[in-house]
Protein backbone atom coordinates (compact mmCIF):
# COMPACT_ATOMS: atom_id res chain seq x y z
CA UNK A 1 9.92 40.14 -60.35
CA UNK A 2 7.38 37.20 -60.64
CA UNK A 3 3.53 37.00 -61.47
CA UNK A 4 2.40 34.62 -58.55
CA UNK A 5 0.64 31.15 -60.34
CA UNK A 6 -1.85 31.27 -57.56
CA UNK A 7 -1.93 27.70 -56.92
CA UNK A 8 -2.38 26.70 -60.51
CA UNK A 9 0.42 24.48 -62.19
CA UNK A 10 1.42 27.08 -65.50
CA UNK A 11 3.01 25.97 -68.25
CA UNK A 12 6.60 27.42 -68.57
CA UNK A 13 6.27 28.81 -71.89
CA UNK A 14 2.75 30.68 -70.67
CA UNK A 15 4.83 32.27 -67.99
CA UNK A 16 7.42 33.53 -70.29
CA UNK A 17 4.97 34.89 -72.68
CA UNK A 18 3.09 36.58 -69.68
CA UNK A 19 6.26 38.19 -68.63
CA UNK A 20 7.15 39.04 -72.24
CA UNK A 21 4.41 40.98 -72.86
CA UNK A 22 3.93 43.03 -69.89
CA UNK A 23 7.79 43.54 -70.30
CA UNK A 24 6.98 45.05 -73.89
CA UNK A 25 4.03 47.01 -72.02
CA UNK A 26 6.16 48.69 -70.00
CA UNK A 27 9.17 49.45 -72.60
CA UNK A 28 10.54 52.69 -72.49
CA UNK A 29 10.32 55.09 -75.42
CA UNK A 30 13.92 56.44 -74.68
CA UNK A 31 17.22 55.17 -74.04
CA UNK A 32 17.68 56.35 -70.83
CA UNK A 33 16.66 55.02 -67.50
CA UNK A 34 15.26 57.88 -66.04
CA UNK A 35 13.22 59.32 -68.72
CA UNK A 36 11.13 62.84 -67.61
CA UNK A 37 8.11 62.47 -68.34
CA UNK A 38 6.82 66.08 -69.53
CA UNK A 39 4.71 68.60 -67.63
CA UNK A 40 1.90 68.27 -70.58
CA UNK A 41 1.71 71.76 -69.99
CA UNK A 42 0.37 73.25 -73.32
CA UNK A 43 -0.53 76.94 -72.54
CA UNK A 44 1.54 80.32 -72.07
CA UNK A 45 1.00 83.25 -69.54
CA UNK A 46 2.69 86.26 -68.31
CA UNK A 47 3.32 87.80 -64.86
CA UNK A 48 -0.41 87.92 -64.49
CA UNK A 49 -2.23 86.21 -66.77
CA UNK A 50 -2.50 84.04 -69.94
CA UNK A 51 -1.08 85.38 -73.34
CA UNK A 52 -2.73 86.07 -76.43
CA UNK A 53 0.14 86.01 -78.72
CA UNK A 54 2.52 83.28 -78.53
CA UNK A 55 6.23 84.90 -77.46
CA UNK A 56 8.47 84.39 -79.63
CA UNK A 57 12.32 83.79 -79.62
CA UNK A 58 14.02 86.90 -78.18
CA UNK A 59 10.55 88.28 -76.40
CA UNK A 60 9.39 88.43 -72.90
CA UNK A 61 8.22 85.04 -72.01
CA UNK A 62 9.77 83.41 -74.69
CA UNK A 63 10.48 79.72 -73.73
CA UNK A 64 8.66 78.72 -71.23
CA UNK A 65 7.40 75.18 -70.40
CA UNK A 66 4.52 74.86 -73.14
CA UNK A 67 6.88 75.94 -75.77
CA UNK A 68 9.05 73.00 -75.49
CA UNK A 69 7.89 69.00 -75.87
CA UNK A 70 9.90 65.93 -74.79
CA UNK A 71 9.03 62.37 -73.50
CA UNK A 72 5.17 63.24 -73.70
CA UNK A 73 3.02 60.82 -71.18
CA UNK A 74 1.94 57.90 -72.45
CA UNK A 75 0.26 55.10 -70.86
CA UNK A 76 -1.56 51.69 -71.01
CA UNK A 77 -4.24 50.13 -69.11
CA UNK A 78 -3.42 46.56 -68.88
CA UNK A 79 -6.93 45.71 -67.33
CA UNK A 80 -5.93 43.74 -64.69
CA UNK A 81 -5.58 46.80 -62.28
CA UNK A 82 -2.22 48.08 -63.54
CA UNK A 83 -1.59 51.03 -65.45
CA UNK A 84 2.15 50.41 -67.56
CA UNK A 85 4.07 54.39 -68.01
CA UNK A 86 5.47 53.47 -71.54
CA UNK A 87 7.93 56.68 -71.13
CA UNK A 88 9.32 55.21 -67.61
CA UNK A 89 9.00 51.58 -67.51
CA UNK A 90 7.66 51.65 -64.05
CA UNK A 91 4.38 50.07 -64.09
CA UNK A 92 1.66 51.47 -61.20
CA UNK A 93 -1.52 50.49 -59.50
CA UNK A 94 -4.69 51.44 -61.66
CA UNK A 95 -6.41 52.56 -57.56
CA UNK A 96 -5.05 53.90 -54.28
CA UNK A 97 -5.26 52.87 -50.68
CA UNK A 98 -6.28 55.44 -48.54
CA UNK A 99 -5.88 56.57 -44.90
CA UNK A 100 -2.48 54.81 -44.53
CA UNK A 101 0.19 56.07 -42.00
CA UNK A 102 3.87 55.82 -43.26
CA UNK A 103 4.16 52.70 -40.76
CA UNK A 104 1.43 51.17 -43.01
CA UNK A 105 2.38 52.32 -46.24
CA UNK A 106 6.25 50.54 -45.82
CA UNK A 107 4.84 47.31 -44.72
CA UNK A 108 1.40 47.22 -47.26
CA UNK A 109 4.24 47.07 -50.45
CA UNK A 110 5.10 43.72 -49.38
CA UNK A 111 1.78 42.11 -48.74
CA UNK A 112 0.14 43.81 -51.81
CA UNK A 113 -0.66 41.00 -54.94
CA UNK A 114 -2.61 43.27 -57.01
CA UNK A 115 -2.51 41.80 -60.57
CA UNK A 116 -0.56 38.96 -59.16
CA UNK A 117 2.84 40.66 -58.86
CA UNK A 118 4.34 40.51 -55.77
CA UNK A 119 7.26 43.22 -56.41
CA UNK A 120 5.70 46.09 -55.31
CA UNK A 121 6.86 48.95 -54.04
CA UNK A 122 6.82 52.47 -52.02
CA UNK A 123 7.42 54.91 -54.53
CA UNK A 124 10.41 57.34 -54.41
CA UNK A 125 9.71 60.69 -54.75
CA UNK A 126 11.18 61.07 -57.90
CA UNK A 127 8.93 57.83 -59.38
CA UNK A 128 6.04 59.74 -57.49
CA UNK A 129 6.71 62.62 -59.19
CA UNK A 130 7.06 61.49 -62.74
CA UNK A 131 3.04 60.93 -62.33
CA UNK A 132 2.21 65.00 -61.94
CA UNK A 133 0.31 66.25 -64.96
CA UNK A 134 0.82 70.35 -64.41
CA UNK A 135 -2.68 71.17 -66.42
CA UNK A 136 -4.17 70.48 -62.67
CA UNK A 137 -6.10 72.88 -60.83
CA UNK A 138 -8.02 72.54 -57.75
CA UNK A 139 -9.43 76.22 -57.61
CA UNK A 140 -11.59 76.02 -60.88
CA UNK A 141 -15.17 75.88 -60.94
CA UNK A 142 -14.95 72.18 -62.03
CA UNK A 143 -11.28 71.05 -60.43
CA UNK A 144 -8.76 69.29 -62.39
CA UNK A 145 -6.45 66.99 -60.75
CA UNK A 146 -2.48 66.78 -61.26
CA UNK A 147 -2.86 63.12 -62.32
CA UNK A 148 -4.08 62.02 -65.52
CA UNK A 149 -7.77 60.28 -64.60
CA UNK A 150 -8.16 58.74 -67.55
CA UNK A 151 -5.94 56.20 -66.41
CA UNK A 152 -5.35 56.71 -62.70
CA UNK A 153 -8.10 56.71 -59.60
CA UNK A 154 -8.30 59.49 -57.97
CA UNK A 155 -10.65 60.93 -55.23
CA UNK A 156 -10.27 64.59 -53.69
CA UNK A 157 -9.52 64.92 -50.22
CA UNK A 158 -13.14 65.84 -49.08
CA UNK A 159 -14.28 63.07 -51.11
CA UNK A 160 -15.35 60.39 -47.90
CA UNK A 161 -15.41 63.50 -45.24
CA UNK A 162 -17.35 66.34 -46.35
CA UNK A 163 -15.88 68.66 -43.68
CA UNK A 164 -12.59 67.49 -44.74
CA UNK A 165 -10.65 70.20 -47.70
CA UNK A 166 -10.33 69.35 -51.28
CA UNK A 167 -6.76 69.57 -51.45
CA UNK A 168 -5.73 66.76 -48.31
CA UNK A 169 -5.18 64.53 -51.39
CA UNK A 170 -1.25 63.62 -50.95
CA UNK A 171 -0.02 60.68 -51.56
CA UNK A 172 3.09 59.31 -49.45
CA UNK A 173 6.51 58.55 -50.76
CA UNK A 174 9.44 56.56 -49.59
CA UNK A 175 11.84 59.38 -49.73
CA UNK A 176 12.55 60.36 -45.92
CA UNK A 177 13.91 63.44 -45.21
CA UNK A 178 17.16 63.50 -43.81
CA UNK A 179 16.40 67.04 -42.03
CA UNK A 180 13.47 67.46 -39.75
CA UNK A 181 10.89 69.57 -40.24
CA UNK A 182 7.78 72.21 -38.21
CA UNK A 183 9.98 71.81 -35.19
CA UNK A 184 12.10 68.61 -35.71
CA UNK A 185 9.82 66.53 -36.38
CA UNK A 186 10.86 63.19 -38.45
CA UNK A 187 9.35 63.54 -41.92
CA UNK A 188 8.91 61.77 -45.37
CA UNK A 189 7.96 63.79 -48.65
CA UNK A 190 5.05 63.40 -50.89
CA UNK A 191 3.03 64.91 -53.84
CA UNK A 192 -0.18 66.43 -53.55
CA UNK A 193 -2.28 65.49 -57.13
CA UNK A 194 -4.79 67.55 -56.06
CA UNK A 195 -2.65 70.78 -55.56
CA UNK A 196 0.29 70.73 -57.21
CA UNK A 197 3.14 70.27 -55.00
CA UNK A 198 5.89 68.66 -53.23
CA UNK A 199 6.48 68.77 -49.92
CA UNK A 200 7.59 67.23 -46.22
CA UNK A 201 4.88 65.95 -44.34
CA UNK A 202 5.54 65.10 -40.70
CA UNK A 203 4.64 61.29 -40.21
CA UNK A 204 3.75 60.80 -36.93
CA UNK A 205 0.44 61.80 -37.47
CA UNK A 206 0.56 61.84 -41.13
CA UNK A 207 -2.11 59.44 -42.78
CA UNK A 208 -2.84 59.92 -46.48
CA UNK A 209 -3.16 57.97 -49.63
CA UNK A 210 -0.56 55.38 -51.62
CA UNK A 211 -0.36 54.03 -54.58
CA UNK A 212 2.02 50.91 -55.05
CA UNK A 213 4.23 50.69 -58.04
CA UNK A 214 6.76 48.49 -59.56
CA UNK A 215 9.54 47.88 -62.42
CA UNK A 216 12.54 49.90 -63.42
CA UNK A 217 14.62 50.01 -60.68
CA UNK A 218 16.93 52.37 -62.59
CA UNK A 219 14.49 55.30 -62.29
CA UNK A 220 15.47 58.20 -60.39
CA UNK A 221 19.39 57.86 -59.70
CA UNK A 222 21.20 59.94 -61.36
CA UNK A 223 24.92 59.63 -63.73
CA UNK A 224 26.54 62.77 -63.64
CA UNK A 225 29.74 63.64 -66.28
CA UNK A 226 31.35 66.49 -65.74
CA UNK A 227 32.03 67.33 -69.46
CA UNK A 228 35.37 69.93 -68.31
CA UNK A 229 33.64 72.52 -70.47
CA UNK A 230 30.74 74.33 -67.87
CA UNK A 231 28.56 71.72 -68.39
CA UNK A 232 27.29 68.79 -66.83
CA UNK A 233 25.67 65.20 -68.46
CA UNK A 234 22.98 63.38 -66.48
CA UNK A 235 23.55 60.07 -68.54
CA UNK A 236 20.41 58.43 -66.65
CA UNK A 237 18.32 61.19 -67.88
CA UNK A 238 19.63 62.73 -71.04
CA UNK A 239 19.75 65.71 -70.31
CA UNK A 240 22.42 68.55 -69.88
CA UNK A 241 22.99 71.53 -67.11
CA UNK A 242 25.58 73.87 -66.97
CA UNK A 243 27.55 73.34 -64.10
CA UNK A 244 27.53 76.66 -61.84
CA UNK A 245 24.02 78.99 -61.87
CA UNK A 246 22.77 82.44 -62.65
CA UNK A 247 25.04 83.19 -59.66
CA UNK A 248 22.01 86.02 -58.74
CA UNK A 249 18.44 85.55 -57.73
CA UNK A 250 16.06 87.76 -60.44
CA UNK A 251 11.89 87.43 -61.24
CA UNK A 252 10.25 84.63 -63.66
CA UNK A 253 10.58 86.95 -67.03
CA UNK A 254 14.21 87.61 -66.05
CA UNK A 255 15.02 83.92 -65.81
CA UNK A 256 13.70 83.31 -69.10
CA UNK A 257 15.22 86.15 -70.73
CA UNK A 258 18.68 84.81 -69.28
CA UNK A 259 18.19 81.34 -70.94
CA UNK A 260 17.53 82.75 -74.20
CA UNK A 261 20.94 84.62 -74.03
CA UNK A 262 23.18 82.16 -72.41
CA UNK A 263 25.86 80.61 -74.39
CA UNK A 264 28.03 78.14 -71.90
CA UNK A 265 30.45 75.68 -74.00
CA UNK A 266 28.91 77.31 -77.37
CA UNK A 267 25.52 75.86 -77.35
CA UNK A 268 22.43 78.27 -77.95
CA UNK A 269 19.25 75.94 -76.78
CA UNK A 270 19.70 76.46 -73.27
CA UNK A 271 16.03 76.64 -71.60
CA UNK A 272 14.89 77.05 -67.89
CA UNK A 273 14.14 73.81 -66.68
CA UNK A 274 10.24 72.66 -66.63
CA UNK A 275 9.56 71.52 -62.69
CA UNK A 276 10.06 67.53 -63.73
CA UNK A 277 13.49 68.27 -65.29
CA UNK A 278 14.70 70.91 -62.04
CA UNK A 279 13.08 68.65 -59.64
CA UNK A 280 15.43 65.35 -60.89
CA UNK A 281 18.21 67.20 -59.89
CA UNK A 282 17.38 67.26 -56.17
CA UNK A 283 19.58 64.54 -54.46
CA UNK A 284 17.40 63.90 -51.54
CA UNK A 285 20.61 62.15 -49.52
CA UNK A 286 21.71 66.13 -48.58
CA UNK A 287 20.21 68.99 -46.87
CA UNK A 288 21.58 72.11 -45.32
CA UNK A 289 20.35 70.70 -41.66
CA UNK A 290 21.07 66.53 -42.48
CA UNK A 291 21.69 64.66 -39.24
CA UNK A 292 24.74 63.38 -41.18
CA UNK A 293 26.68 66.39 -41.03
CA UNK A 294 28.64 65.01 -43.93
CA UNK A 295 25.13 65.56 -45.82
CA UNK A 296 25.22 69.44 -44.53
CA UNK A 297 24.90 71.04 -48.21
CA UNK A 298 22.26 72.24 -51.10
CA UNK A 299 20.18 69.18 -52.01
CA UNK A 300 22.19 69.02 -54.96
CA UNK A 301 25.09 66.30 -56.07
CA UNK A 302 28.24 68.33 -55.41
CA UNK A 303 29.16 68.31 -58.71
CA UNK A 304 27.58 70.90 -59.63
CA UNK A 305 28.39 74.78 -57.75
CA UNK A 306 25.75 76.54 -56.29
CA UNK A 307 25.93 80.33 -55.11
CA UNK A 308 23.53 80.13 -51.67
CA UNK A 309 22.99 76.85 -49.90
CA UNK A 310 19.41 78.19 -48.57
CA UNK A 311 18.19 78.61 -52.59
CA UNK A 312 15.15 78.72 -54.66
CA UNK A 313 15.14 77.87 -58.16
CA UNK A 314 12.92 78.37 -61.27
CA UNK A 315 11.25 76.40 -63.05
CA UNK A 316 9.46 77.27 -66.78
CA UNK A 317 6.14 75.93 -65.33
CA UNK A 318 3.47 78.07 -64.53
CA UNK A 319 1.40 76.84 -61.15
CA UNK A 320 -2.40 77.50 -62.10
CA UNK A 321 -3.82 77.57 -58.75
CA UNK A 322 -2.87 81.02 -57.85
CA UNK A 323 -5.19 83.56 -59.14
CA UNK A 324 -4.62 84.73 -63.08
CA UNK A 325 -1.99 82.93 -63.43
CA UNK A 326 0.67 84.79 -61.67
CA UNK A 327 2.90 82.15 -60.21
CA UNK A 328 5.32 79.99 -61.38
CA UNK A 329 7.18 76.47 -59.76
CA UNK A 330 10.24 76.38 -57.69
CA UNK A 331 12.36 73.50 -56.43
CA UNK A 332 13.85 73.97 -52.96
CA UNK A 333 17.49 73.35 -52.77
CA UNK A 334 18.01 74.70 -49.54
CA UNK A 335 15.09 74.71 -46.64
CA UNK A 336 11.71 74.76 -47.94
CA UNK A 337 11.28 77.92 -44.97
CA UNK A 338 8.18 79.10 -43.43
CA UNK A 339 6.88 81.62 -40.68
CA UNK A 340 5.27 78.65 -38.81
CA UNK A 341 4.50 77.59 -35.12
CA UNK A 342 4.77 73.86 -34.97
CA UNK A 343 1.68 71.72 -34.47
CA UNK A 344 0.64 70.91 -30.49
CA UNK A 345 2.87 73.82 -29.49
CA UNK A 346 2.37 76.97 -27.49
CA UNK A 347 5.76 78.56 -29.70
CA UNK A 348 5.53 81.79 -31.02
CA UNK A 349 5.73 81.64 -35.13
CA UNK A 350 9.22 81.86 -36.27
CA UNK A 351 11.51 80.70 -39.34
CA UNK A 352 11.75 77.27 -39.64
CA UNK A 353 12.12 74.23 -42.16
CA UNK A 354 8.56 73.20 -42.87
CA UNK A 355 8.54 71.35 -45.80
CA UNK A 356 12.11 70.22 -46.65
CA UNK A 357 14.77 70.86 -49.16
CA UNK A 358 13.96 68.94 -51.77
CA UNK A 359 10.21 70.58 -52.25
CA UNK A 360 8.35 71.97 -55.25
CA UNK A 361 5.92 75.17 -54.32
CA UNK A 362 5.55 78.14 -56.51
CA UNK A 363 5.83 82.01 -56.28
CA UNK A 364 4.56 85.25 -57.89
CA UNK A 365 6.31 85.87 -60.97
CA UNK A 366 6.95 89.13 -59.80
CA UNK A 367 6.05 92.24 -57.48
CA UNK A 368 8.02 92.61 -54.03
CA UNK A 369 9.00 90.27 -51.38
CA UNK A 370 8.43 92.35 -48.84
CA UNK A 371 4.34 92.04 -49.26
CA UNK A 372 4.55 88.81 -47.30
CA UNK A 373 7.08 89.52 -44.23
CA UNK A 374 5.18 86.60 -42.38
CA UNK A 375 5.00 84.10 -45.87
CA UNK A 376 2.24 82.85 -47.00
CA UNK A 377 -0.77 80.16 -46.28
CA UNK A 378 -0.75 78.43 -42.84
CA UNK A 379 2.83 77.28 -42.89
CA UNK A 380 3.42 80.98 -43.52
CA UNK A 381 5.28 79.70 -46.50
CA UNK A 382 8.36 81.63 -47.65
CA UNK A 383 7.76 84.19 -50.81
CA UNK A 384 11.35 85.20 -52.40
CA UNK A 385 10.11 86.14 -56.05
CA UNK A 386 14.05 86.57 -56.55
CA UNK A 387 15.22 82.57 -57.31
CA UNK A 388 18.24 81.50 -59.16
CA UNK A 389 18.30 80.07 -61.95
CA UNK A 390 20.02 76.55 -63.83
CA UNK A 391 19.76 75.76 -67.09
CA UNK A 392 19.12 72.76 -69.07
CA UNK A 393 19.03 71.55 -72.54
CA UNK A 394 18.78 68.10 -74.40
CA UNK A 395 22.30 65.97 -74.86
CA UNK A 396 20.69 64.91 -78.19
CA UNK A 397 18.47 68.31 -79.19
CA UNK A 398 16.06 66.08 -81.52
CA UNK A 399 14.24 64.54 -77.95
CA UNK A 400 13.15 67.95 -77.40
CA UNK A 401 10.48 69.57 -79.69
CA UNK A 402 9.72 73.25 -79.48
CA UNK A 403 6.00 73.27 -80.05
CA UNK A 404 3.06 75.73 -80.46
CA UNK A 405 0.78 76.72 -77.52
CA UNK A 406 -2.48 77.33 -77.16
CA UNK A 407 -4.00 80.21 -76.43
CA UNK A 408 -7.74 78.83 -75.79
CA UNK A 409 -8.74 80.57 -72.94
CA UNK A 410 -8.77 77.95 -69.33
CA UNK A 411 -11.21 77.82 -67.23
CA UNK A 412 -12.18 80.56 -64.56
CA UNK A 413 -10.74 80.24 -60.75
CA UNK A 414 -13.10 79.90 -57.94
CA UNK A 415 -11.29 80.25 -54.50
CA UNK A 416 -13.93 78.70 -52.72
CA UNK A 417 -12.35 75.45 -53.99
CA UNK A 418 -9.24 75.45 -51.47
CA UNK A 419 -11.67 74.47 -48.47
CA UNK A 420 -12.01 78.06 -46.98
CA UNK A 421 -10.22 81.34 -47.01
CA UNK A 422 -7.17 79.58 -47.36
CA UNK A 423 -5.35 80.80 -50.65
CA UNK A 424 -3.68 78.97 -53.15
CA UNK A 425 -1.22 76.12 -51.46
CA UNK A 426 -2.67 76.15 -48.61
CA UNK A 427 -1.85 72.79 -47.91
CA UNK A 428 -1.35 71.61 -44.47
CA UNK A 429 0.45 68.96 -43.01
CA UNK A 430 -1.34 68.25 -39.63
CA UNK A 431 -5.31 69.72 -39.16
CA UNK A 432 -3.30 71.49 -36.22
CA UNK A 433 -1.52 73.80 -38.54
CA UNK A 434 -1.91 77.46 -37.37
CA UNK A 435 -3.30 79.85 -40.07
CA UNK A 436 -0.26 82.27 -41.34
CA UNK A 437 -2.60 84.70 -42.85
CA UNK A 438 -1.89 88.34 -41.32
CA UNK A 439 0.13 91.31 -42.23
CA UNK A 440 2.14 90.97 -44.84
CA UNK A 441 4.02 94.97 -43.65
CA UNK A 442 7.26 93.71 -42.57
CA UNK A 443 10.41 90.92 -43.58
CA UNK A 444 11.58 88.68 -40.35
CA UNK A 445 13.89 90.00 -37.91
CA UNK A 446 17.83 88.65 -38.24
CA UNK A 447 18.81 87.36 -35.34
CA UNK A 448 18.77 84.17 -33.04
CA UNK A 449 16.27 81.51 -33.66
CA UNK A 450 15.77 79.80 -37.14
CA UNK A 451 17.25 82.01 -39.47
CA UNK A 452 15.24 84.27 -41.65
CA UNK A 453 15.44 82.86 -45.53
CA UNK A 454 17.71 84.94 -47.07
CA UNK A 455 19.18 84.80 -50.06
């Protein structure tokens, strides 16, 4: 839209030239509309720890996120306040407003001038999204956030309260869910930048940070093609997925293994998705549990088959906050599940949706999931190990790069970082979140009740 004059008469051709160049600021550096931004991942691990040796093509751990390059960040500070995503076109505020409800965060778009624009928005969760920077770590000695600060503002969540944790630093989105979640409660998803993650966040008592953004109103909505041949074209993104899944759930090393042999409608770059590329698939209009029960299915445009509505999925990423390394990103397509007993309640912990389908957590690369019968963290979240699997490659393979690693050892973890004896993702959506921690000696009971997760 329009930079506001502020009272001053401007002469036309100043306007234009304004508009011109922030327009030229915020150009994309591909042809699609909704460019994904990379991971900027650049190092490689194993099940439980970094790797020495770089894998190479037919190895374990061949092919995983830092091995591949495409649409690398790339931003500008216009100095005014705004910082312009040259990959996306969207154009964001340089600071954040904190302490803002969901209520607050709606209604603050349309009163906000920063700069002088007055088209500012609520971010999607995709557009949200598109900001995560998966070198982040919150359980180093010296943190790193998931948000490039070279560019962005960013405080930690214990930054104003020191009894507050380090990781309360989500930021809210305008993506609702259309499910309810810990106990149906209305809820709207956002990303935590200090943490890592998507997920639902109950918003009746929810009151985190924003950050305003504007331009591209493209980004995020999808143009699926069925190409008739096992494959399916994302024509807003440029990038291709075959059409049905592994069809079986298997560990981190087998998913990559199974890219690297796949072969659907002859083509032999197929790669596991990095968590930006699986995550753009989510269509956040479904869920297995929608309200519209015409909405009842995998978070996933029906054009494509999936095996088990309640799925995981893999991702190439490696999530650093777990301890050496050892898990890896998923993208919820069915309920994000947990062993959970809802905030203000007396209810014994059962299965429930506590963070949505449509979320991004992570899981160990490998081991049994029977060491965490009651989940994990205090929404007892859900530990499969097992997750399908959907591949991805490039429509036009020269916007993807395969690159080399490095193997320059990261910096050490120090648990005391997550705010208490809380272990990685511990990241709680109301303060009166019960802990999940306990014996990990038995899986859920089938029965009535939520269901258990299974696959």
């Amino acid at each position: 839209m329009n930079k506001i004059a502020g009272g001053f008469i401007v002469v036309l051709l100043a306007v234009n030239l304004t508009i011109n160049t922030h327009a030229q600021d915020q150009s994309q550096s591909t042809p699609w509309p909704y460019p994904i931004v990379d991971t900027n991942q650049s190092h490689i691990f194993g099940n439980s720890g970094q790797l020495k040796s770089i894998p190479r093509q037919g190895s374990t751990y061949f092919g995983q996120d830092a091995q591949y390059s495409s649409n690398p960040p790339k931003y500008k500070d216009n100095g005014d306040g705004t910082i312009s995503d040259l990959v996306t076109g969207l154009m964001w505020e340089k600071q954040f407003h904190r302490n803002m409800s969901f209520d607050q965060a709606k209604s603050g778009a349309s009163t906000n001038r920063t700069a002088g624009y007055d088209d500012w928005r609520l971010p999607t969760i995709k557009e949200l999204y598109s900001l995560i920077d998966f070198n982040g770590c919150v359980t180093r000695r010296n943190p790193t956030p998931y948000i490039d600060t070279k560019y962005f503002n960013f405080e930690w969540g214990n930054a104003i309260d020191k009894s507050a944790r380090i990781i309360d630093a989500q930021y809210i989105s305008a993506t609702e869910y259309v499910g309810t979640t810990m106990g149906n409660q209305p809820t709207v998803f956002g990303v935590n930048f200090a943490d890592g993650r998507i997920k639902g966040y109950p918003y009746r008592r929810f009151s985190r940070y924003v950050r305003y953004v504007r331009g591209n109103p493209e980004y995020g909505k999808n143009k699926f093609v069925d190409n008739n041949d096992g494959t399916i074209s994302d024509q807003a993104t440029g990038l291709m997925w075959t059409k049905t899944d592994s069809k079986r759930a298997m560990n981190w090393a087998s998913a990559l293994k199974y890219a690297q042999t796949n072969k659907t409608a002859g083509y032999s770059d197929w790669r596991l998705p990095n968590s930006k590329e699986l995550q753009s698939l989510v269509d956040y209009t479904r869920a297995p549990q929608a309200r519209d029960a015409s909405k009842r299915t995998a978070a996933i445009d029906p054009i494509f088959d999936i095996t088990k509505t309640e799925s995981y999925f893999w991702s190439s990423t490696t999530h650093y906050d777990a301890p050496n390394f050892t898990n890896a990103n998923y993208v919820c397509f069915g309920r994000a599940m947990g062993y959970f007993s809802p905030p203000r309640s007396n209810q014994a912990k059962q299965w429930m949706d506590v963070h949505g389908a449509g979320a991004q957590r992570s899981d160990p690369k490998s081991g049994s999931a029977s060491r965490f019968a009651n989940g994990h963290g205090p929404q007892g979240d859900d530990v499969r190990i097992d997750n399908y699997v959907r591949l991805v490659r490039n429509i036009n393979p020269d916007e993807v790069q395969v690159v080399t690693p490095s193997t320059s050892k990261l910096p050490s973890f120090s648990p005391q970082n997550m705010g208490g004896n809380q272990g990685p993702g511990a990241d709680r959506s109301s303060r009166d979140g019960r802990s999940n921690q306990g014996s990990f000696d038995r899986r859920p009971p089938h029965g009535g009740g939520f269901p258990p997760p299974r696959r």
